[in-house]
N, C-alpha and C. Protein backbone atom coordinates (compact mmCIF):
# COMPACT_ATOMS: atom_id res chain seq x y z
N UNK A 1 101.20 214.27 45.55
CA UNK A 1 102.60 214.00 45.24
C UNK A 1 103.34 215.31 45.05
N UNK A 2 104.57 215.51 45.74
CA UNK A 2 105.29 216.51 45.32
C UNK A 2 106.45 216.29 44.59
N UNK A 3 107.31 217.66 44.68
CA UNK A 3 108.14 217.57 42.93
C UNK A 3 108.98 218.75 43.38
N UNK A 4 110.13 219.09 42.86
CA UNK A 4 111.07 219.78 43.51
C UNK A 4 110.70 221.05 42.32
N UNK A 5 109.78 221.49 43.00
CA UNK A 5 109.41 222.87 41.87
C UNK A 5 109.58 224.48 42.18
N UNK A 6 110.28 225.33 42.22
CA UNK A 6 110.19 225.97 43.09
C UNK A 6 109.06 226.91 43.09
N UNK A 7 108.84 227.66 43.86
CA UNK A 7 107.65 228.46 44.16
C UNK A 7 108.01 229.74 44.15
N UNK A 8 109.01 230.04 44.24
CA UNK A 8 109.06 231.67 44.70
C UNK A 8 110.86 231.71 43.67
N UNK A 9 111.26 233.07 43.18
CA UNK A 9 112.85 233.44 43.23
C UNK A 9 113.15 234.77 43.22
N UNK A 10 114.38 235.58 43.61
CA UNK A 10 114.19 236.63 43.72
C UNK A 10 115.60 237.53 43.37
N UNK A 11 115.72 237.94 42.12
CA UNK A 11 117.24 238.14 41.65
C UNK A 11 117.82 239.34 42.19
N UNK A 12 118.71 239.55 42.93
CA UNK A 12 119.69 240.86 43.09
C UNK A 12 120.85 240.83 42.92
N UNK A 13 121.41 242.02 43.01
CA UNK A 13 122.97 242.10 42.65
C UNK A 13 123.81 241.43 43.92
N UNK A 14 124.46 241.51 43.67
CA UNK A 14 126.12 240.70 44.26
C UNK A 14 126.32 241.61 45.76
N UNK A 15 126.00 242.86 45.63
CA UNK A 15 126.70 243.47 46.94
C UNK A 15 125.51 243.61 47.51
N UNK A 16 124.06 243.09 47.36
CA UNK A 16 123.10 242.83 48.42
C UNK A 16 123.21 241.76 48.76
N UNK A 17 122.55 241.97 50.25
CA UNK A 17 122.86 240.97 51.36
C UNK A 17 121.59 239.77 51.14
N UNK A 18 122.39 239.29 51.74
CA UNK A 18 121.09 237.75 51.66
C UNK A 18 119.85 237.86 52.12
N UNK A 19 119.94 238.49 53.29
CA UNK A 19 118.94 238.10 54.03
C UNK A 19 117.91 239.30 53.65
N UNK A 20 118.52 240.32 52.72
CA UNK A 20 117.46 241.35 52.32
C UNK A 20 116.16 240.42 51.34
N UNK A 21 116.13 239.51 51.10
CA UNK A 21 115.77 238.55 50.51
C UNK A 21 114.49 238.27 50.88
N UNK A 22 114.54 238.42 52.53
CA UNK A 22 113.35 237.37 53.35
C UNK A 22 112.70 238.77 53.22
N UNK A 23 112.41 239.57 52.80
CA UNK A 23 111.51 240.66 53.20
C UNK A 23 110.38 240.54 51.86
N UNK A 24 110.98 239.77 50.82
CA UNK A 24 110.00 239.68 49.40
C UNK A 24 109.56 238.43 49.47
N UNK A 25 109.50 237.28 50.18
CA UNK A 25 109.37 235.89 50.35
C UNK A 25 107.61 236.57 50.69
N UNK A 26 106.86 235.56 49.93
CA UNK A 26 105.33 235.69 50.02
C UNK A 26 105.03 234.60 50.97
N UNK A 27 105.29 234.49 52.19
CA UNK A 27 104.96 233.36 53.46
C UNK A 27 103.66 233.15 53.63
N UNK A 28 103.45 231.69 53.33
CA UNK A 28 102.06 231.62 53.83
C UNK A 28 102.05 230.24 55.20
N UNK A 29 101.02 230.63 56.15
CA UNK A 29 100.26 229.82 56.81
C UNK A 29 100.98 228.28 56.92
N UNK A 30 101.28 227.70 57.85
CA UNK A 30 101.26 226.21 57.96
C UNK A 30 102.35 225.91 56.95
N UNK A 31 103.31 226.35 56.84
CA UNK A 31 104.61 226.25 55.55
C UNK A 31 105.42 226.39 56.44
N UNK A 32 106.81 225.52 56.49
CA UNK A 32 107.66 225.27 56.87
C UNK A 32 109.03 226.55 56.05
N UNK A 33 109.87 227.58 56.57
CA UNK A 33 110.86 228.21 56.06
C UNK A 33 112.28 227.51 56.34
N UNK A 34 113.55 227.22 55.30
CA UNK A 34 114.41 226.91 56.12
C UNK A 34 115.31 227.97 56.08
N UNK A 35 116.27 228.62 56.79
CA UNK A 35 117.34 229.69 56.55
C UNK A 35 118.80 229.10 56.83
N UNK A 36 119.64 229.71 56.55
CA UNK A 36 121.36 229.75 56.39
C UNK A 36 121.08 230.70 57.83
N UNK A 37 122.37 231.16 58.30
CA UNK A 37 122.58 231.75 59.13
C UNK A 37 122.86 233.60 58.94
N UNK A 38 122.67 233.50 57.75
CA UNK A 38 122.87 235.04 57.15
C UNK A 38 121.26 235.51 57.11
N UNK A 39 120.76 234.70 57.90
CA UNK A 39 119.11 235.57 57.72
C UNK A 39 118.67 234.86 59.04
N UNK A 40 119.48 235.38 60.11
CA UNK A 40 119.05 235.69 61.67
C UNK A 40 118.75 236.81 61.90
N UNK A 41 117.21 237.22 61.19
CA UNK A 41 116.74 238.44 61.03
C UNK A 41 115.46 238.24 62.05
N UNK A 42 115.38 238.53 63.40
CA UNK A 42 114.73 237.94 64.21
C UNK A 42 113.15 239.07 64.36
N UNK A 43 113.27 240.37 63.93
CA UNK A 43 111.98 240.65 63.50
C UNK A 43 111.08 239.92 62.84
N UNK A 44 111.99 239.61 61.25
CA UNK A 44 111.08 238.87 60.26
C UNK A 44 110.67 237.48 60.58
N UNK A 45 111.89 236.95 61.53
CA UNK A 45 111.36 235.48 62.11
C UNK A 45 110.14 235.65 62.71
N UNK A 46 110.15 236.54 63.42
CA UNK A 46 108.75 236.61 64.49
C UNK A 46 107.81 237.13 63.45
N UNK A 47 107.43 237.79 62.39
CA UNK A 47 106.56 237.96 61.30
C UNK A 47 105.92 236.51 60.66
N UNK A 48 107.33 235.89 60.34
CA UNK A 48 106.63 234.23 60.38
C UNK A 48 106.13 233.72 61.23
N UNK A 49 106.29 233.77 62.32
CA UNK A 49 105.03 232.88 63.68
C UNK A 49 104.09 233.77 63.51
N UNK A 50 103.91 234.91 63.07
CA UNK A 50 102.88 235.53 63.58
C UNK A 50 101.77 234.84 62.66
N UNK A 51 102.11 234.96 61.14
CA UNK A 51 101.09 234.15 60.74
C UNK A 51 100.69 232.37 60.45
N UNK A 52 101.49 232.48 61.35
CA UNK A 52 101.45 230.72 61.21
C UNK A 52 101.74 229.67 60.79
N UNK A 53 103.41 230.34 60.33
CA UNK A 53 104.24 229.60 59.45
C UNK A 53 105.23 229.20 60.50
N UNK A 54 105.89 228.51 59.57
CA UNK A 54 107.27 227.89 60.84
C UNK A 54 108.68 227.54 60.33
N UNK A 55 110.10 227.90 60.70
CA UNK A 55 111.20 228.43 60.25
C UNK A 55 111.86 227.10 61.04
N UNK A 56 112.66 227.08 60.37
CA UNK A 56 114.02 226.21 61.03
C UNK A 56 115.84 227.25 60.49
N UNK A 57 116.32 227.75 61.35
CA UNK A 57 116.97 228.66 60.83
C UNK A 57 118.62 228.01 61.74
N UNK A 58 119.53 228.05 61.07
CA UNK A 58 121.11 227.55 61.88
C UNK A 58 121.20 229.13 62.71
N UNK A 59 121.62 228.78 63.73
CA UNK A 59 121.79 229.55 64.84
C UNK A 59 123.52 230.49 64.61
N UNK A 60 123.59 231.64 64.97
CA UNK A 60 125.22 232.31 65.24
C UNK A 60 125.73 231.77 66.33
N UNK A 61 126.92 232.01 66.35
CA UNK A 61 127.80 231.30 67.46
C UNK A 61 127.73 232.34 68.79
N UNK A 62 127.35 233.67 68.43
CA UNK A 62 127.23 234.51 69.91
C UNK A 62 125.90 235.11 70.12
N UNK A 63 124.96 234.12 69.81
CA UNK A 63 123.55 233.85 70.07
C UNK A 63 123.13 234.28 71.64
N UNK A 64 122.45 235.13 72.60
CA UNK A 64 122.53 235.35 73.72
C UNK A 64 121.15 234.90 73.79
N UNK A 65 121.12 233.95 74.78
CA UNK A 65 119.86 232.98 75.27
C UNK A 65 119.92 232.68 76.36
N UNK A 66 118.42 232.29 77.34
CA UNK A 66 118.31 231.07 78.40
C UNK A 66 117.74 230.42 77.97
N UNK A 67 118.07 229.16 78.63
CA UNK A 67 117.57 227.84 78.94
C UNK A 67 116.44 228.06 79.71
N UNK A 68 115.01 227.61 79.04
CA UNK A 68 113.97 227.45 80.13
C UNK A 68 113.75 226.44 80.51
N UNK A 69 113.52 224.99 79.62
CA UNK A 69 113.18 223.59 79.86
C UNK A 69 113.95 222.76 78.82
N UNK A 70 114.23 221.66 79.33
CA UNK A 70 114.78 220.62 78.07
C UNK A 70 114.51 219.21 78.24
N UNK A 71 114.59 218.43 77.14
CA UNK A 71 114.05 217.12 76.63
C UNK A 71 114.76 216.29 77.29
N UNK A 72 114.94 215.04 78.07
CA UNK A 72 115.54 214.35 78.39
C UNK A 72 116.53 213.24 77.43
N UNK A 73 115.17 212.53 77.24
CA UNK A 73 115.52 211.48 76.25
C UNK A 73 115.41 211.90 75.16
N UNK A 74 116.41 211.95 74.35
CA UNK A 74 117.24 212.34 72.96
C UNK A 74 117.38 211.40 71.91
N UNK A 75 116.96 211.12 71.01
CA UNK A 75 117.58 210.37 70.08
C UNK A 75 119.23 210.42 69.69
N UNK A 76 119.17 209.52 68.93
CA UNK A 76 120.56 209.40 68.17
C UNK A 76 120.95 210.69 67.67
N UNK A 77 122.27 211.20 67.97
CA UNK A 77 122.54 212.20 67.02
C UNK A 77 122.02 213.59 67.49
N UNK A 78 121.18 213.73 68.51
CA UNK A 78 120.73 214.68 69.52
C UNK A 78 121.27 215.29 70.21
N UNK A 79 121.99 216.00 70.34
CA UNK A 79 122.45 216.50 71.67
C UNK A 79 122.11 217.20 72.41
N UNK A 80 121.22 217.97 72.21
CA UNK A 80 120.04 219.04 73.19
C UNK A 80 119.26 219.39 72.05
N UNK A 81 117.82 219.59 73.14
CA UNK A 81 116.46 219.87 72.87
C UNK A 81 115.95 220.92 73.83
N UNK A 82 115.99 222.06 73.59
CA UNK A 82 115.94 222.95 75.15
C UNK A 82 114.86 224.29 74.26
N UNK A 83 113.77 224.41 75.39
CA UNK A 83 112.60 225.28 75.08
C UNK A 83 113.78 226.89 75.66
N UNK A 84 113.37 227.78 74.78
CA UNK A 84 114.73 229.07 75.48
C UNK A 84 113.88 230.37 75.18
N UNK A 85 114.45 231.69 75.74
CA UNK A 85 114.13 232.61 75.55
C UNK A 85 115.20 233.48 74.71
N UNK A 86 115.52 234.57 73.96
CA UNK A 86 116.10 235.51 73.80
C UNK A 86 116.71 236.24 74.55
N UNK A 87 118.06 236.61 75.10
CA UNK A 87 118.62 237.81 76.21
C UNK A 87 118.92 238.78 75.38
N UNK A 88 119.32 239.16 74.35
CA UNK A 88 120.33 239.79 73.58
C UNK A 88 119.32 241.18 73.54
N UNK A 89 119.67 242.31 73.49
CA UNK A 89 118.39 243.17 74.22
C UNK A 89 117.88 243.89 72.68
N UNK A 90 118.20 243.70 71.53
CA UNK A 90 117.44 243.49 70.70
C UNK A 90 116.65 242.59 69.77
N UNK A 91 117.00 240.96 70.03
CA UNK A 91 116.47 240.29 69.44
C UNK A 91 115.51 239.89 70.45
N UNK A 92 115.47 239.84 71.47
CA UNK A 92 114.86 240.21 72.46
C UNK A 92 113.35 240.63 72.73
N UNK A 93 113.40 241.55 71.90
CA UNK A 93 112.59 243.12 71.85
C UNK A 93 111.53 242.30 70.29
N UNK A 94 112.45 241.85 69.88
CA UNK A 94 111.65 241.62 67.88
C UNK A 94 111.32 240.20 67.70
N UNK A 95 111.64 239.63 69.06
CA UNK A 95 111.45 238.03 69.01
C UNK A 95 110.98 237.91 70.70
N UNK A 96 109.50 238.35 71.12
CA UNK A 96 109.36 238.08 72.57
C UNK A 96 108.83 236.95 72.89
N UNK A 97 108.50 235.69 72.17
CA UNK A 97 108.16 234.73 72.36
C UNK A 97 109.29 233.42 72.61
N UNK A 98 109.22 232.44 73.25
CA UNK A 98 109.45 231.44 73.25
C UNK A 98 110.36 230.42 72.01
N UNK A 99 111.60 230.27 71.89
CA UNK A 99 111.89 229.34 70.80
C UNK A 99 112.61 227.87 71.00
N UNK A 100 112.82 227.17 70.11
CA UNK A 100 112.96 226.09 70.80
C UNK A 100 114.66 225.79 70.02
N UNK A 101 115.43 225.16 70.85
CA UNK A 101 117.18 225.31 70.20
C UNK A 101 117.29 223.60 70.20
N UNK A 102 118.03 223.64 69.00
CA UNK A 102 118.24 222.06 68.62
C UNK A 102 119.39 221.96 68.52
N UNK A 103 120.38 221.31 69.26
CA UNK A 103 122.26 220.44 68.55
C UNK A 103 121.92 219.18 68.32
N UNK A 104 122.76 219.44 67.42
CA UNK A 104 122.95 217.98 65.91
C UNK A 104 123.81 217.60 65.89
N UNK A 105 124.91 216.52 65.85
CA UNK A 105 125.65 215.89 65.53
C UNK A 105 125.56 215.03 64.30
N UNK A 106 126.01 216.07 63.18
CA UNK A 106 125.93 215.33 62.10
C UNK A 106 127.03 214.41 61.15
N UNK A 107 127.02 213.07 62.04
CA UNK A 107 128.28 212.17 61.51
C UNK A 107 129.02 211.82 60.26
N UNK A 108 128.22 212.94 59.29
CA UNK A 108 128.89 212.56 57.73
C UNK A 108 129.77 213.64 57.80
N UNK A 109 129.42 214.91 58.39
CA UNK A 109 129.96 216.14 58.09
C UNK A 109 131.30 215.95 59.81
N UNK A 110 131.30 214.68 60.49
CA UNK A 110 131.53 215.37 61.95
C UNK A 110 131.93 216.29 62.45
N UNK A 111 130.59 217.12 62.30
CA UNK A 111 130.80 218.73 63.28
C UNK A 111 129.08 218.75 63.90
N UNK A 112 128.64 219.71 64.69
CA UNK A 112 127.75 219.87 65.66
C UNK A 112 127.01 221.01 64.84
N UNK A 113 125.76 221.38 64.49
CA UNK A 113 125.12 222.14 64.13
C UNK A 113 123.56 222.49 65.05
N UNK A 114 124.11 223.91 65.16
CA UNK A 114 122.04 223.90 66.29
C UNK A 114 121.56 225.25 65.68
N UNK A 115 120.50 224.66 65.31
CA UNK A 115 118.98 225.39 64.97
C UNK A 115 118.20 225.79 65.84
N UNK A 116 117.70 227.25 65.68
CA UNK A 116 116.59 227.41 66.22
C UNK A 116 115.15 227.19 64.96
N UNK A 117 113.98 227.00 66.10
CA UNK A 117 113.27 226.87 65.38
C UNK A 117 111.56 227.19 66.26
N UNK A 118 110.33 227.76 65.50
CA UNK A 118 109.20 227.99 66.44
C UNK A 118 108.07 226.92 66.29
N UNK A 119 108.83 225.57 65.54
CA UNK A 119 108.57 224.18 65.55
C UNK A 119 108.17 223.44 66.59
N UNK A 120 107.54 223.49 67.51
CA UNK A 120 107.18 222.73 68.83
C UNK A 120 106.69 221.54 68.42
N UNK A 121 106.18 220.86 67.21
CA UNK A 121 105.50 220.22 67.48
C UNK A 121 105.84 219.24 66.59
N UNK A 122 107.14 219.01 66.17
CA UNK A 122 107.80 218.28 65.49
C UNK A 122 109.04 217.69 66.33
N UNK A 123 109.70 216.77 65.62
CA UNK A 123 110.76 215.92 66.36
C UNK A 123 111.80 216.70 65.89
N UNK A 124 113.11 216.55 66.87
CA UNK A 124 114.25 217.32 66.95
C UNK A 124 115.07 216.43 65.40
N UNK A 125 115.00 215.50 65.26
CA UNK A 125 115.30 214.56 63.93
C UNK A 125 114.81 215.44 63.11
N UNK A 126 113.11 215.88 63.40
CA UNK A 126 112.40 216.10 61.82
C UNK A 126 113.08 217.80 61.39
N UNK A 127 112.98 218.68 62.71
CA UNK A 127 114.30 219.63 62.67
C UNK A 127 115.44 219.50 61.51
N UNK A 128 116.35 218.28 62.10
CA UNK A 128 117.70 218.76 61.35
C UNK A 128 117.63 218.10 59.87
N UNK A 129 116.53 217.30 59.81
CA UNK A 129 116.04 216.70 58.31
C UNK A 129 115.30 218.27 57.11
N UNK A 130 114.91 218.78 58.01
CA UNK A 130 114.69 219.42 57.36
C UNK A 130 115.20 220.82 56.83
N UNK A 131 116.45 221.19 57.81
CA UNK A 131 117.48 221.81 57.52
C UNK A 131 118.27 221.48 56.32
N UNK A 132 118.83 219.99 56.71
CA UNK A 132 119.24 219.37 55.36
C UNK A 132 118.88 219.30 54.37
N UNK A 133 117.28 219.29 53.78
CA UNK A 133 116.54 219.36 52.71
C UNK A 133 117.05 220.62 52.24
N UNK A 134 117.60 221.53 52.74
CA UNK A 134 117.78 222.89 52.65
C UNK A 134 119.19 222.95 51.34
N UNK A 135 119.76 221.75 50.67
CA UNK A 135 120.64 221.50 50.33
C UNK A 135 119.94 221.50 48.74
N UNK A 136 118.40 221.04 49.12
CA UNK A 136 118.28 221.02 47.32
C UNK A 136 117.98 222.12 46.28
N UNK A 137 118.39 223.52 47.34
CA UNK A 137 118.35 224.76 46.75
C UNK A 137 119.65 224.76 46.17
N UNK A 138 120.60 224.07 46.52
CA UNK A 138 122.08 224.73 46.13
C UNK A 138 122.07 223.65 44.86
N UNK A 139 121.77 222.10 44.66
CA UNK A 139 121.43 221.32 43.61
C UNK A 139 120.57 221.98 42.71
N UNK A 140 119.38 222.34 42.87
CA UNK A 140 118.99 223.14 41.76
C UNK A 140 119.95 224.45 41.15
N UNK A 141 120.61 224.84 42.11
CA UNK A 141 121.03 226.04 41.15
C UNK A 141 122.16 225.38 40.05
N UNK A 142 123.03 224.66 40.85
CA UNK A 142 123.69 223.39 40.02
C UNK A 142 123.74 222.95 38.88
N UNK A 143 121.96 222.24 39.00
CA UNK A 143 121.40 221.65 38.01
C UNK A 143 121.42 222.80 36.44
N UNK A 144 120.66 224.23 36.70
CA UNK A 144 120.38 225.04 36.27
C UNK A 144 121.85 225.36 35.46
N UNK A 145 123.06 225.68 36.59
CA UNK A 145 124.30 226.11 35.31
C UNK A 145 125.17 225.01 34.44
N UNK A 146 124.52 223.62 34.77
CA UNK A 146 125.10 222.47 34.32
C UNK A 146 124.30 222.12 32.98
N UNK A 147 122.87 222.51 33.21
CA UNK A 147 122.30 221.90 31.86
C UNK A 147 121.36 223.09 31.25
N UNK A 148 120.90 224.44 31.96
CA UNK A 148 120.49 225.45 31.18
C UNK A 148 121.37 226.69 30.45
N UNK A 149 122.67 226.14 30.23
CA UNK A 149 123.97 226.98 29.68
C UNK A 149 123.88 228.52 30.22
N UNK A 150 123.61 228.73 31.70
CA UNK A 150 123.96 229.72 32.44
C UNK A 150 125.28 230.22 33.21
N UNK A 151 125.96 229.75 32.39
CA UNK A 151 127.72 229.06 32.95
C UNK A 151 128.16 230.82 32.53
N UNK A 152 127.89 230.73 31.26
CA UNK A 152 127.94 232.29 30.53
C UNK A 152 126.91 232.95 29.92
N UNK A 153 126.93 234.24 29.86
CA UNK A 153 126.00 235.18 29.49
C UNK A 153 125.91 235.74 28.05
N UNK A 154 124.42 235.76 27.07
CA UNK A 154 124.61 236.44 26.11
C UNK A 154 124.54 237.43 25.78
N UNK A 155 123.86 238.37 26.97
CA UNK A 155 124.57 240.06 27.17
C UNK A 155 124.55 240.62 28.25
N UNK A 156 125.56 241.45 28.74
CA UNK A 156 125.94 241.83 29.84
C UNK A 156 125.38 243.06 30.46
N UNK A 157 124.04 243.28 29.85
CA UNK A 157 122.86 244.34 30.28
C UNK A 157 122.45 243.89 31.67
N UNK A 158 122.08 244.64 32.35
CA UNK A 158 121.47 243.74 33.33
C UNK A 158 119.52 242.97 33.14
N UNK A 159 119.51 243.53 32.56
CA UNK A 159 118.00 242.78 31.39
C UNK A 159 118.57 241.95 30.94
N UNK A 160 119.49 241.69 30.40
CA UNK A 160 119.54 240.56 29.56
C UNK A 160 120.15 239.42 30.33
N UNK A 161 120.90 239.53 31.80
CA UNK A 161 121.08 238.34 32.52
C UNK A 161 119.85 238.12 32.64
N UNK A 162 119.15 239.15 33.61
CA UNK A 162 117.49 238.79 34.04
C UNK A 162 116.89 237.88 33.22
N UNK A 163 116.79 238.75 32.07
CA UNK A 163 116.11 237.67 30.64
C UNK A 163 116.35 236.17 30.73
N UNK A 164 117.68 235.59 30.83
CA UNK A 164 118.17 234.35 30.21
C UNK A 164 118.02 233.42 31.79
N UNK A 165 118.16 234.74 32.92
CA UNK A 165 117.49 233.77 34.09
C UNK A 165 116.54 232.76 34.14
N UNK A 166 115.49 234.31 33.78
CA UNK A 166 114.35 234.08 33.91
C UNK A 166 113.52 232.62 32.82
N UNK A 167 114.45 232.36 31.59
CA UNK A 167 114.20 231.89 30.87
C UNK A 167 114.57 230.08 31.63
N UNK A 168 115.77 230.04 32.40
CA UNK A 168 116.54 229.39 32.49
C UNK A 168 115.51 228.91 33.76
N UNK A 169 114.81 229.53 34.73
CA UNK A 169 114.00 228.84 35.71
C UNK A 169 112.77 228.54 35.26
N UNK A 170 111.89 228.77 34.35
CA UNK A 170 110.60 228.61 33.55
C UNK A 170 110.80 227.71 33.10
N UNK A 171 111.74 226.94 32.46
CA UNK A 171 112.52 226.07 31.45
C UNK A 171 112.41 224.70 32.66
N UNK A 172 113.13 224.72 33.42
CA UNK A 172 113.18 224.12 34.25
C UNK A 172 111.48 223.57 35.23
N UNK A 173 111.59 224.54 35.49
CA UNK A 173 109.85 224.40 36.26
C UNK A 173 108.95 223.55 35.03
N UNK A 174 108.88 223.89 33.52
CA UNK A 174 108.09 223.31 32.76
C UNK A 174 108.33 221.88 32.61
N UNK A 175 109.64 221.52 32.61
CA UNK A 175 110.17 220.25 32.36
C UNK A 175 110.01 219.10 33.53
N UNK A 176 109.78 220.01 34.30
CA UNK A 176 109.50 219.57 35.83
C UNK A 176 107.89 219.33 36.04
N UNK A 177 107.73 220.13 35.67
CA UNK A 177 105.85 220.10 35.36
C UNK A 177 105.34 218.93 34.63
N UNK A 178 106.03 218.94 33.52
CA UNK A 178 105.57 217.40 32.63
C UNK A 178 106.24 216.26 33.35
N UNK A 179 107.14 216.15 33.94
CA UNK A 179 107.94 214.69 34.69
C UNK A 179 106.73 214.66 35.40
N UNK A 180 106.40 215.56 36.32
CA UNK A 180 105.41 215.12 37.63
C UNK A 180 103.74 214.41 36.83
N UNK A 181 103.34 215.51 35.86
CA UNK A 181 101.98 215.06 35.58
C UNK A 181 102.15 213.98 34.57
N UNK A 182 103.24 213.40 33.91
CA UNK A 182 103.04 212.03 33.14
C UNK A 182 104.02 211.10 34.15
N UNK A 183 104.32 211.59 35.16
CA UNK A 183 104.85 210.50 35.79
C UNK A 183 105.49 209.78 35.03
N UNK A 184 106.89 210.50 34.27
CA UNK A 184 107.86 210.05 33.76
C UNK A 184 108.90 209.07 34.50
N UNK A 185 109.51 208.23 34.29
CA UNK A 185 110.69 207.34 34.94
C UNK A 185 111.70 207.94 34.35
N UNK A 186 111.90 209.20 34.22
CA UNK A 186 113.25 209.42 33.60
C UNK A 186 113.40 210.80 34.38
N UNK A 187 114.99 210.84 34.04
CA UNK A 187 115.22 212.23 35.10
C UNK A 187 114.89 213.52 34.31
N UNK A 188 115.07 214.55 35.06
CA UNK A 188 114.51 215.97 34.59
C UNK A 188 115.77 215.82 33.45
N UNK A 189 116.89 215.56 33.58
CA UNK A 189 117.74 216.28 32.30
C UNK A 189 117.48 215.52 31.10
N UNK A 190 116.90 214.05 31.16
CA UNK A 190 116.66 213.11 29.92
C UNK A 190 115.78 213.55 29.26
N UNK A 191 114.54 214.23 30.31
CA UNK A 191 113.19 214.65 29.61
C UNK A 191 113.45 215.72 29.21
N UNK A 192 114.68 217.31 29.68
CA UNK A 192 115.03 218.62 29.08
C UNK A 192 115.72 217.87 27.10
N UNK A 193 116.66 216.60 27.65
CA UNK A 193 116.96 216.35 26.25
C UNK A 193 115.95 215.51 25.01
N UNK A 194 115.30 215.06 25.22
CA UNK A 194 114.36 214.40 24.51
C UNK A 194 113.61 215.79 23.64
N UNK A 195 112.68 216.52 24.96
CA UNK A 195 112.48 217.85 24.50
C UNK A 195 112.76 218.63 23.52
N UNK A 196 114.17 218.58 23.69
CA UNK A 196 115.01 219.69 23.01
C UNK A 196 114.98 219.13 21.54
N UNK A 197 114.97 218.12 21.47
CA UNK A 197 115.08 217.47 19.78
C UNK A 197 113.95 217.13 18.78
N UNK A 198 113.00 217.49 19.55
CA UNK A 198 111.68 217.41 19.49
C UNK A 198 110.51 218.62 19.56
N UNK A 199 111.13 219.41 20.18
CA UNK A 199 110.17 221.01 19.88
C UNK A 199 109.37 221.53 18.58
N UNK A 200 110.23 221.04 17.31
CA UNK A 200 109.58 221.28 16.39
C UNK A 200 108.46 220.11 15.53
N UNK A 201 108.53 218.95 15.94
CA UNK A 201 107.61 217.87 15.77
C UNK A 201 106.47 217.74 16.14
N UNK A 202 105.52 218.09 15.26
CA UNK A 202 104.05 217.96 15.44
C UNK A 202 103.48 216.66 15.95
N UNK A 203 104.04 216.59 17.42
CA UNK A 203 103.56 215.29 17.66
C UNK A 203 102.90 215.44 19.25
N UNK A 204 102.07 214.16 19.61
CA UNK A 204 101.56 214.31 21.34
C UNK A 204 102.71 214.24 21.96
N UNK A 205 102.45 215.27 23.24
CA UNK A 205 103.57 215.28 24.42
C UNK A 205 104.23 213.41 24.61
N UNK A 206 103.20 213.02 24.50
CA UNK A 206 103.47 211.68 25.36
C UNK A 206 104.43 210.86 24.90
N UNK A 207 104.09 210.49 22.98
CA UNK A 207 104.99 209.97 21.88
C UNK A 207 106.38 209.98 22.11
N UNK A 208 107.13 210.92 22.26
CA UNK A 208 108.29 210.95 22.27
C UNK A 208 108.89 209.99 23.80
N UNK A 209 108.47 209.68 24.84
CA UNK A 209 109.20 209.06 25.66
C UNK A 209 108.55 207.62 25.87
């Protein structure tokens, strides 16, 4: 059973770039990456195939590619499925393999979105599903300034944001930890509040819910 826990985080300042990001990501094997479009960093993409991981990343709009082969029959919501190469004469060079380009028509948002991805062996659906999953990073952070009072800071050191971060994702992950292993029916913020009123009560985890 899984659980929306995260695995990895990685704090920098404001005027670093996003995608300097993917260079501290600990990638392993047979793991799925998803990216924004600010980390069409096509070296490090090809670092992920190399070991045997696999990316689903939204594509730039002056993306330079061919068409080698494409899917006929399309599902719903499909609009191309096309096996492609790289032209662009440096991504080119840092990405010499094979990738595969996906358009989406996604009818809630109606606009067209295409991914690349070194996914062959998944459905063009399971593609843009899993792009979308890519949404419960921005809900967690959400979650985090809505109910771990990270809205504001109690000192403006840069240790001491770190500190109350760091406090503020541990916090979270633990509360998350006990929902999954007692297989609570209640949501993460009922079980952060129950918690909270209860820290000092010498009692079993379990008692209180």
């Amino acid at each position: 059973m899984e659980t929306q826990i995260p695995t990895f985080f990685h704090i920098t300042t404001a005027s670093e770039h996003d995608s300097k990001a993917m260079n501290e990501i600990p990638y392993e094997s047979e793991s799925y990456y998803v990216f924004d479009r600010a980390y069409n960093n096509f070296k490090m993409l090809y670092k992920i195939h190399q070991i045997g991981a696999f990316f689903v990343i939204r594509t730039k709009k002056n993306l330079q590619y061919k068409s080698i082969k494409w899917k006929r029959r399309l599902p719903k919501n499909i609009l191309s499925d096309a096996t492609i190469e790289l032209t662009g004469f440096y991504p080119k060079q840092y990405y010499p393999k094979h990738l595969r380009l996906v358009k989406y028509w996604d009818e809630q948002q109606n606009r067209e979105f295409v991914f690349l991805t070194n996914a062959m062996q998944i459905s063009a659906l399971q593609v843009a599903e899993l792009y979308r999953n890519r949404w419960q990073v921005e809900l967690f952070f959400k979650w985090l300034k809505q109910h771990l009072r990270i809205k504001k800071f109690w000192g403006t050191t840069e240790n001491a944001v770190r500190i109350q971060l760091y406090v503020a994702i541990c916090t979270y992950c633990l509360v998350a930890i006990v929902q999954k292993d007692m297989q609570l029916d209640r949501t993460t913020y009922e079980i952060l509040q129950i918690l909270s009123i209860s820290l000092t009560d010498k009692t079993k985890l379990r008692d209180p819910f």
